[in-house]
N, C-alpha and C. Protein backbone atom coordinates (compact mmCIF):
# COMPACT_ATOMS: atom_id res chain seq x y z
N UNK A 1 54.05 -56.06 -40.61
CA UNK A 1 53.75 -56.67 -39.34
C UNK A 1 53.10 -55.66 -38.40
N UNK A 2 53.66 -54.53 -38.46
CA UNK A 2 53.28 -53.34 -37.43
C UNK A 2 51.73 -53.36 -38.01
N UNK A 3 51.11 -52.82 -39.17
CA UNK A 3 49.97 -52.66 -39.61
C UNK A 3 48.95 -53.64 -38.86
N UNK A 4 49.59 -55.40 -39.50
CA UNK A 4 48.68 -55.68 -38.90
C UNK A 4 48.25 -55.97 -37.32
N UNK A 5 49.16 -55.92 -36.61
CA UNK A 5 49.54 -55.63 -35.62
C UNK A 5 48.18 -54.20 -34.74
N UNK A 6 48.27 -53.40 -35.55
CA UNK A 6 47.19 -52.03 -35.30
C UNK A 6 45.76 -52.91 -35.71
N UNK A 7 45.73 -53.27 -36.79
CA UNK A 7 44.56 -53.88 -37.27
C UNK A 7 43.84 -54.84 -36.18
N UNK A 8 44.89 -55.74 -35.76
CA UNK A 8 44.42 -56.98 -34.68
C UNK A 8 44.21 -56.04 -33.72
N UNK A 9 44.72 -54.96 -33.00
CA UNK A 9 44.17 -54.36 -31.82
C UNK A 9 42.76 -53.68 -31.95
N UNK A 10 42.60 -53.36 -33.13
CA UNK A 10 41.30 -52.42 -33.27
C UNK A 10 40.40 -53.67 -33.67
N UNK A 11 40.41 -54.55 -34.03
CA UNK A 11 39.46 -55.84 -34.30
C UNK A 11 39.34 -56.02 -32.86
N UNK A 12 40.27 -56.06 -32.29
CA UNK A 12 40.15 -56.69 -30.25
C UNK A 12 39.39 -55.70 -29.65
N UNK A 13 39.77 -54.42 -30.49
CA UNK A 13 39.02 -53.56 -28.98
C UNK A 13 37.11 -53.67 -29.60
N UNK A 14 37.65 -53.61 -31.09
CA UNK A 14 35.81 -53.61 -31.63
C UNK A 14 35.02 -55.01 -30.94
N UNK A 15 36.00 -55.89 -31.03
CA UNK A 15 35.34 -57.47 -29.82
C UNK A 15 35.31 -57.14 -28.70
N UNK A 16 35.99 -56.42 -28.34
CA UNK A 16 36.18 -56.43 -26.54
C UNK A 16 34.79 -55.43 -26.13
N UNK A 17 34.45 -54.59 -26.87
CA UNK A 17 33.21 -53.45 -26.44
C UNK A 17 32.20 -54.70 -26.31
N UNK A 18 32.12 -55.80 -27.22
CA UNK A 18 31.02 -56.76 -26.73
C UNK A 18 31.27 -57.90 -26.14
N UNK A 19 32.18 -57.95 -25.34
CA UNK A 19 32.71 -58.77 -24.15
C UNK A 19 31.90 -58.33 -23.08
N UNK A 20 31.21 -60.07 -22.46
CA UNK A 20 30.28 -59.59 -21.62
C UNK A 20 30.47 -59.14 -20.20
N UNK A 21 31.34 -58.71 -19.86
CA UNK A 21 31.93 -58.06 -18.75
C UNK A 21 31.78 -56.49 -19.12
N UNK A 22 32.20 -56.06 -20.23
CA UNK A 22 32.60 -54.39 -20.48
C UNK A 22 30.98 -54.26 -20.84
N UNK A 23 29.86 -55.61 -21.74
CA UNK A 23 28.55 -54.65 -22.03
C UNK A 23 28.21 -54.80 -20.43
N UNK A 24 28.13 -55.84 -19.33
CA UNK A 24 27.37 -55.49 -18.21
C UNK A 24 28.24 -54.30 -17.61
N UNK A 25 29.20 -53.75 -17.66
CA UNK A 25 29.78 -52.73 -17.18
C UNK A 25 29.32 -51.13 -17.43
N UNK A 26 29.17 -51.58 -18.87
CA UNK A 26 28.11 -50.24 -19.31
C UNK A 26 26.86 -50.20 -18.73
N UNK A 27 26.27 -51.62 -18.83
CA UNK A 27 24.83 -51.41 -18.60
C UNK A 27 24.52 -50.96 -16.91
N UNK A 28 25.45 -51.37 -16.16
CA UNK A 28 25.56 -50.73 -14.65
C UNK A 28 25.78 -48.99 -14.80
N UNK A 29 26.81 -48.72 -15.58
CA UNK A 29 27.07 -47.21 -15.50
C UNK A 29 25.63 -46.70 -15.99
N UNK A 30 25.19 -47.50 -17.24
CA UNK A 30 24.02 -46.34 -17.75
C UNK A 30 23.40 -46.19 -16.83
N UNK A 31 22.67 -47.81 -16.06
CA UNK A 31 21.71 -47.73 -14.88
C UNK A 31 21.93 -45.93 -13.68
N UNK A 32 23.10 -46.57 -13.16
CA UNK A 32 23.81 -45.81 -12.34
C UNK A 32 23.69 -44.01 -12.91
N UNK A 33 24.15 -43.61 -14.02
CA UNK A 33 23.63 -42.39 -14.69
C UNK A 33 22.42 -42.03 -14.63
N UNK A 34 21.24 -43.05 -15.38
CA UNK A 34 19.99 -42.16 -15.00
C UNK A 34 18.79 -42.21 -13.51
N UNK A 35 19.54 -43.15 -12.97
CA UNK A 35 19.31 -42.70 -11.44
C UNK A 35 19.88 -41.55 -11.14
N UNK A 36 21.44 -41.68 -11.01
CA UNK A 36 21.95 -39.47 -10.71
C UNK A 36 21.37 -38.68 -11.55
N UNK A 37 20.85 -39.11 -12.82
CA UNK A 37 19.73 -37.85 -13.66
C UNK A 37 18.48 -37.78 -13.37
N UNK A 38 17.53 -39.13 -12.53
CA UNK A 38 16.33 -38.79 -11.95
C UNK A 38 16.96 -37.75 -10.70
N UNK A 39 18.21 -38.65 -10.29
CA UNK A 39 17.84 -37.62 -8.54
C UNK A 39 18.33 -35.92 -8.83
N UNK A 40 19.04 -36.25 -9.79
CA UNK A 40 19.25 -34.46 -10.26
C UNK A 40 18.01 -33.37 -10.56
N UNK A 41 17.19 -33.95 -11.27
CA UNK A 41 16.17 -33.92 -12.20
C UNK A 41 15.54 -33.51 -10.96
N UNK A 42 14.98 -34.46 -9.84
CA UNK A 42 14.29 -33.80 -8.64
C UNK A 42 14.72 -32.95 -7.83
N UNK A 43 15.82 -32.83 -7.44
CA UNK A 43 16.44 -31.75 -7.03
C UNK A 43 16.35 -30.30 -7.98
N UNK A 44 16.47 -30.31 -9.03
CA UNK A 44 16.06 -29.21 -9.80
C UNK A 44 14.39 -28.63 -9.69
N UNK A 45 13.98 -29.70 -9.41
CA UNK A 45 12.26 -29.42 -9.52
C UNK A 45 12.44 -29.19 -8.42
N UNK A 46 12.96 -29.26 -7.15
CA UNK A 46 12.64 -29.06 -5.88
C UNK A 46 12.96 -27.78 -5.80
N UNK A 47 14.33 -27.54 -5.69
CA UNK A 47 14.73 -26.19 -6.14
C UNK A 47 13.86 -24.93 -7.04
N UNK A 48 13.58 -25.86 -8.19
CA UNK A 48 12.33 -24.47 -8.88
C UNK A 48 11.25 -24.24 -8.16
N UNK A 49 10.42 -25.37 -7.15
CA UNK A 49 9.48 -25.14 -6.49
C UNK A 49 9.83 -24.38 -5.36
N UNK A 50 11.00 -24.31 -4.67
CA UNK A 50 11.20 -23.64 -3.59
C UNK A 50 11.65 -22.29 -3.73
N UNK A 51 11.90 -21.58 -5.07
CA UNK A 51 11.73 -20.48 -5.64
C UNK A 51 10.80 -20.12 -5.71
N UNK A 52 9.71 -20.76 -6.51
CA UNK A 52 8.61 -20.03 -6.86
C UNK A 52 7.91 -19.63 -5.75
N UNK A 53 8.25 -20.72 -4.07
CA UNK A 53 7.43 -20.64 -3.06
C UNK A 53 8.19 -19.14 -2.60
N UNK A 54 9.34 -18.93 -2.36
CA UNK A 54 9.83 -17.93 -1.72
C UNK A 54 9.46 -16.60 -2.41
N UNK A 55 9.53 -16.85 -3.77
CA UNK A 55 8.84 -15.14 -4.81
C UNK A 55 7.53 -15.21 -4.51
N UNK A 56 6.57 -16.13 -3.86
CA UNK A 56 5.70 -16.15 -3.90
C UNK A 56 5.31 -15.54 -2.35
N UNK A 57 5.52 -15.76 -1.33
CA UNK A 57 6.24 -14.95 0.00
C UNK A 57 6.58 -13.74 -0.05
N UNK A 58 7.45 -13.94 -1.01
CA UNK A 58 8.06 -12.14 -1.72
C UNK A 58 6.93 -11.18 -1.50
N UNK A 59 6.62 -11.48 -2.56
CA UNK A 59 5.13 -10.57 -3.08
C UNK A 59 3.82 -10.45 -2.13
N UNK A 60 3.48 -11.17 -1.49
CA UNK A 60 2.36 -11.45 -0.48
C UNK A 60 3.12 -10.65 0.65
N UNK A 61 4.29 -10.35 0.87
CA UNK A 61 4.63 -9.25 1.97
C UNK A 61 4.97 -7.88 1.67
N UNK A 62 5.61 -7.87 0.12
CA UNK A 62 6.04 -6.87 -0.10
C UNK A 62 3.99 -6.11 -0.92
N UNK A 63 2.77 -6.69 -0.89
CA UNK A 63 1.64 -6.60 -0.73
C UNK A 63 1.33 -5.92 0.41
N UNK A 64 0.93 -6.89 1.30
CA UNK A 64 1.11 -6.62 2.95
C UNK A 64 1.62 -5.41 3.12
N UNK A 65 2.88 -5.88 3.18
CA UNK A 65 3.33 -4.16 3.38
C UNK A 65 2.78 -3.15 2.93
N UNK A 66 2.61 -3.10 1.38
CA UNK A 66 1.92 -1.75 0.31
C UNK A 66 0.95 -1.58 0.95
N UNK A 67 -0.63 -2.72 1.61
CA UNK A 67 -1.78 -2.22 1.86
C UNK A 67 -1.66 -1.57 3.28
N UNK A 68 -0.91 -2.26 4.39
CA UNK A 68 -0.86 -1.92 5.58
C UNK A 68 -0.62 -0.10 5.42
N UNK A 69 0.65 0.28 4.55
CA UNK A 69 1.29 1.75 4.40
C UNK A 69 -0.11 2.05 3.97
N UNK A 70 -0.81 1.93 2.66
CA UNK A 70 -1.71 2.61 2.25
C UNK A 70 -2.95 2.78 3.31
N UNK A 71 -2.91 1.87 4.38
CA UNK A 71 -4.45 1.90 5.58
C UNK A 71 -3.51 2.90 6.19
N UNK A 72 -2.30 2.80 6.33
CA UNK A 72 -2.11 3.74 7.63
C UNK A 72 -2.38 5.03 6.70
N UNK A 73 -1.75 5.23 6.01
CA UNK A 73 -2.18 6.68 5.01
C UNK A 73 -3.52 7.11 5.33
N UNK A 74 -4.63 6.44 4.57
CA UNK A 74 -5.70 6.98 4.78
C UNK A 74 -5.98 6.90 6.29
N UNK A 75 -5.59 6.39 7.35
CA UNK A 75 -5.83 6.47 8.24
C UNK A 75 -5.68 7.86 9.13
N UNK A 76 -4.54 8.16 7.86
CA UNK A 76 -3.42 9.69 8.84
C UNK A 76 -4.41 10.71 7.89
N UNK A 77 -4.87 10.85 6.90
CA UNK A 77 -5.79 11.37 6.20
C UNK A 77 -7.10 11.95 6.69
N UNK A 78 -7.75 10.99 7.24
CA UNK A 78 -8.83 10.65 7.74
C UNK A 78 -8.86 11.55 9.10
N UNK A 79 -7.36 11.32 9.77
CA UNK A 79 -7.60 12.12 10.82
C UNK A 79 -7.48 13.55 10.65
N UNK A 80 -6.62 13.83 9.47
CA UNK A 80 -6.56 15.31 9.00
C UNK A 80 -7.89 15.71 8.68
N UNK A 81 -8.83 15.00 8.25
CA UNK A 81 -10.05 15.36 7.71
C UNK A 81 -10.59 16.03 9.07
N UNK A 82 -10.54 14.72 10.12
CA UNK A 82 -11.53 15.15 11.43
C UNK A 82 -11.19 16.57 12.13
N UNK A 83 -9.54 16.54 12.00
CA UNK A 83 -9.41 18.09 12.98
C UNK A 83 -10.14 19.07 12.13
N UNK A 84 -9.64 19.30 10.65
CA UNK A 84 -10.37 20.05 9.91
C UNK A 84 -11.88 20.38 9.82
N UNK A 85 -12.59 19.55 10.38
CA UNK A 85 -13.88 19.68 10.19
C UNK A 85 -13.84 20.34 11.74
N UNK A 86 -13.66 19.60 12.63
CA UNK A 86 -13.17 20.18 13.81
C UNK A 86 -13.13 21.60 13.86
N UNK A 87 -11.87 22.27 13.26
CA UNK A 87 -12.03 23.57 13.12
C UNK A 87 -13.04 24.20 12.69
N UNK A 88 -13.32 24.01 11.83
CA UNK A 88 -14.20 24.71 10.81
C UNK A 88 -15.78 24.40 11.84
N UNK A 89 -15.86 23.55 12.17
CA UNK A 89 -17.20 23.65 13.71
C UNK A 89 -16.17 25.06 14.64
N UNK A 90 -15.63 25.11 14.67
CA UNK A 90 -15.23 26.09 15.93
C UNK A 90 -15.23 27.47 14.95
N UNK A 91 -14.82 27.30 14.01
CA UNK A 91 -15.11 28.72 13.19
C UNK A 91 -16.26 29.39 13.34
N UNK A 92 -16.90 28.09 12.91
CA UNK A 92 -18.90 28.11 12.63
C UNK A 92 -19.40 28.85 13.87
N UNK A 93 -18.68 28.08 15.25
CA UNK A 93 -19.27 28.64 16.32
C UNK A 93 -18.87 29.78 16.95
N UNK A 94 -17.95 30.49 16.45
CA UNK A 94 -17.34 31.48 16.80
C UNK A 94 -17.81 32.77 15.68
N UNK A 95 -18.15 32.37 14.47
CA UNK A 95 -18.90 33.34 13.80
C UNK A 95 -20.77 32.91 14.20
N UNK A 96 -21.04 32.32 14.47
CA UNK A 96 -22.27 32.60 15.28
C UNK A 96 -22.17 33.41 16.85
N UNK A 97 -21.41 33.13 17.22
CA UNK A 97 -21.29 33.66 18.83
C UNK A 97 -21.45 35.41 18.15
N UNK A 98 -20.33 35.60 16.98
CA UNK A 98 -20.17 37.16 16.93
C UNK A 98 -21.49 37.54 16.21
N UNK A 99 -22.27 36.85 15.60
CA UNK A 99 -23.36 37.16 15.12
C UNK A 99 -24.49 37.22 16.00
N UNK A 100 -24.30 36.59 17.16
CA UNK A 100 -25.46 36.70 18.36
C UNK A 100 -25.24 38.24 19.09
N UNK A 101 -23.57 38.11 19.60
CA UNK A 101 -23.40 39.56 20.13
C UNK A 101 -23.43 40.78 18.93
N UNK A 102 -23.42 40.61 17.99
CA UNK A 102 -23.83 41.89 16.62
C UNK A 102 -25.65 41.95 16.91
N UNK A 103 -26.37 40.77 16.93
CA UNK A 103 -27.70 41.05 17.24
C UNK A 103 -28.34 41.95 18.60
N UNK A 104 -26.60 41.63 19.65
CA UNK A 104 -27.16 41.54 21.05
C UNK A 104 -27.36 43.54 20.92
N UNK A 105 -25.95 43.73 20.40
CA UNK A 105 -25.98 45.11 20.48
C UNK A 105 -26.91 46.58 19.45
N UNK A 106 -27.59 45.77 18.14
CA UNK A 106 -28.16 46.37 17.42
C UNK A 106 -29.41 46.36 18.64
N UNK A 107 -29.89 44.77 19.48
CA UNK A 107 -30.84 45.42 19.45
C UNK A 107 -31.17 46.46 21.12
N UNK A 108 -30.06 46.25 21.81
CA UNK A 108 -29.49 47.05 22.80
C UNK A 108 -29.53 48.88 22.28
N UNK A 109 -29.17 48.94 21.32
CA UNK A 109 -29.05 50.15 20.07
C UNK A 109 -30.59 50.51 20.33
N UNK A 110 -31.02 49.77 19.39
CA UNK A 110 -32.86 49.85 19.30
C UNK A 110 -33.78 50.32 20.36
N UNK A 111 -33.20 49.70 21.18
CA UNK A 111 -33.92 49.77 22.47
C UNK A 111 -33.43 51.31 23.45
N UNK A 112 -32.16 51.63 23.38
CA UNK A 112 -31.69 53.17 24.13
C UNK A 112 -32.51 53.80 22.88
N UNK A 113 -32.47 53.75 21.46
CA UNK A 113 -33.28 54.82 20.38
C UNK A 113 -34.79 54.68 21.03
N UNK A 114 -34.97 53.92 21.29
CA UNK A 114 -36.70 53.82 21.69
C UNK A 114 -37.22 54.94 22.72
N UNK A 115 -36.00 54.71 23.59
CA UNK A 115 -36.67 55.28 25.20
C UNK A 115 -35.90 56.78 24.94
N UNK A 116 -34.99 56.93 24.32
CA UNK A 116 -34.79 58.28 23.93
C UNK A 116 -35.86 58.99 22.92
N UNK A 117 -36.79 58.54 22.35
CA UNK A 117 -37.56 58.85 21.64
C UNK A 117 -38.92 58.85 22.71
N UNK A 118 -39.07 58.07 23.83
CA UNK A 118 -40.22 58.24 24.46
C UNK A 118 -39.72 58.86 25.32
N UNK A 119 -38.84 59.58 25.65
CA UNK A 119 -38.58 60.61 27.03
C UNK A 119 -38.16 61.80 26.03
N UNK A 120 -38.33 61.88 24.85
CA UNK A 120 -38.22 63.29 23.97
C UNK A 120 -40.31 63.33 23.94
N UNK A 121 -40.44 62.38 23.69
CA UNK A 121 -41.98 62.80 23.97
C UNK A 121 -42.95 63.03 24.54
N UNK A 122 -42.47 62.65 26.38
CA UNK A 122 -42.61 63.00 27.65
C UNK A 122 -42.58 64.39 27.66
């Protein structure tokens, strides 16, 4: 009696899965499931897109940044160049100045040898 007893319940429940209450019950849950798997599904895509937008931000500043440092560099460069040349004009003009007064006095020189040579011949 018990046996068949198990038997008649598992024949009921194998009928009851196609009782049309439990299939429209499924067919609501499935519905109901792949709507929360479209809206999941977009939320994931939204999410990956709003990553890729923010690494993408990332990089375009942490860019930014690199070129801005590298202009100011050559910028600080550039000005090292100018004093340097700078100097080196003041060198230039300061070894010409001593090269004008080296001329001034050779020919200051030249000129007392001259008149000492024309008042020895007086």
């Amino acid at each position: 009696m018990r046996l068949e007893h198990q038997v008649s319940v598992v024949q009921s429940s194998r009928l009851s899965s196609f009782h049309p209450n439990n299939v429209a019950f499924r067919s609501k849950s499935a519905k109901k499931m792949k709507k929360k798997k479209k809206f999941i599904i977009i939320i994931i895509i939204i999410f990956i897109i709003m990553c890729i937008i923010i690494i993408f931000i990332v990089i375009l500043l942490t860019f930014t940044t690199i070129i801005i440092f590298i202009i100011i560099i050559i910028i600080i460069i550039i000005i090292i160049l100018l004093l340097l040349l700078l100097f080196l004009l003041f060198l230039l003009l300061l070894l010409l100045l001593i090269i004008i007064i080296i001329i001034e006095i050779v020919s200051i020189s030249i000129i007392i040898v001259k008149i000492s040579m024309f008042k020895d011949s007086i």
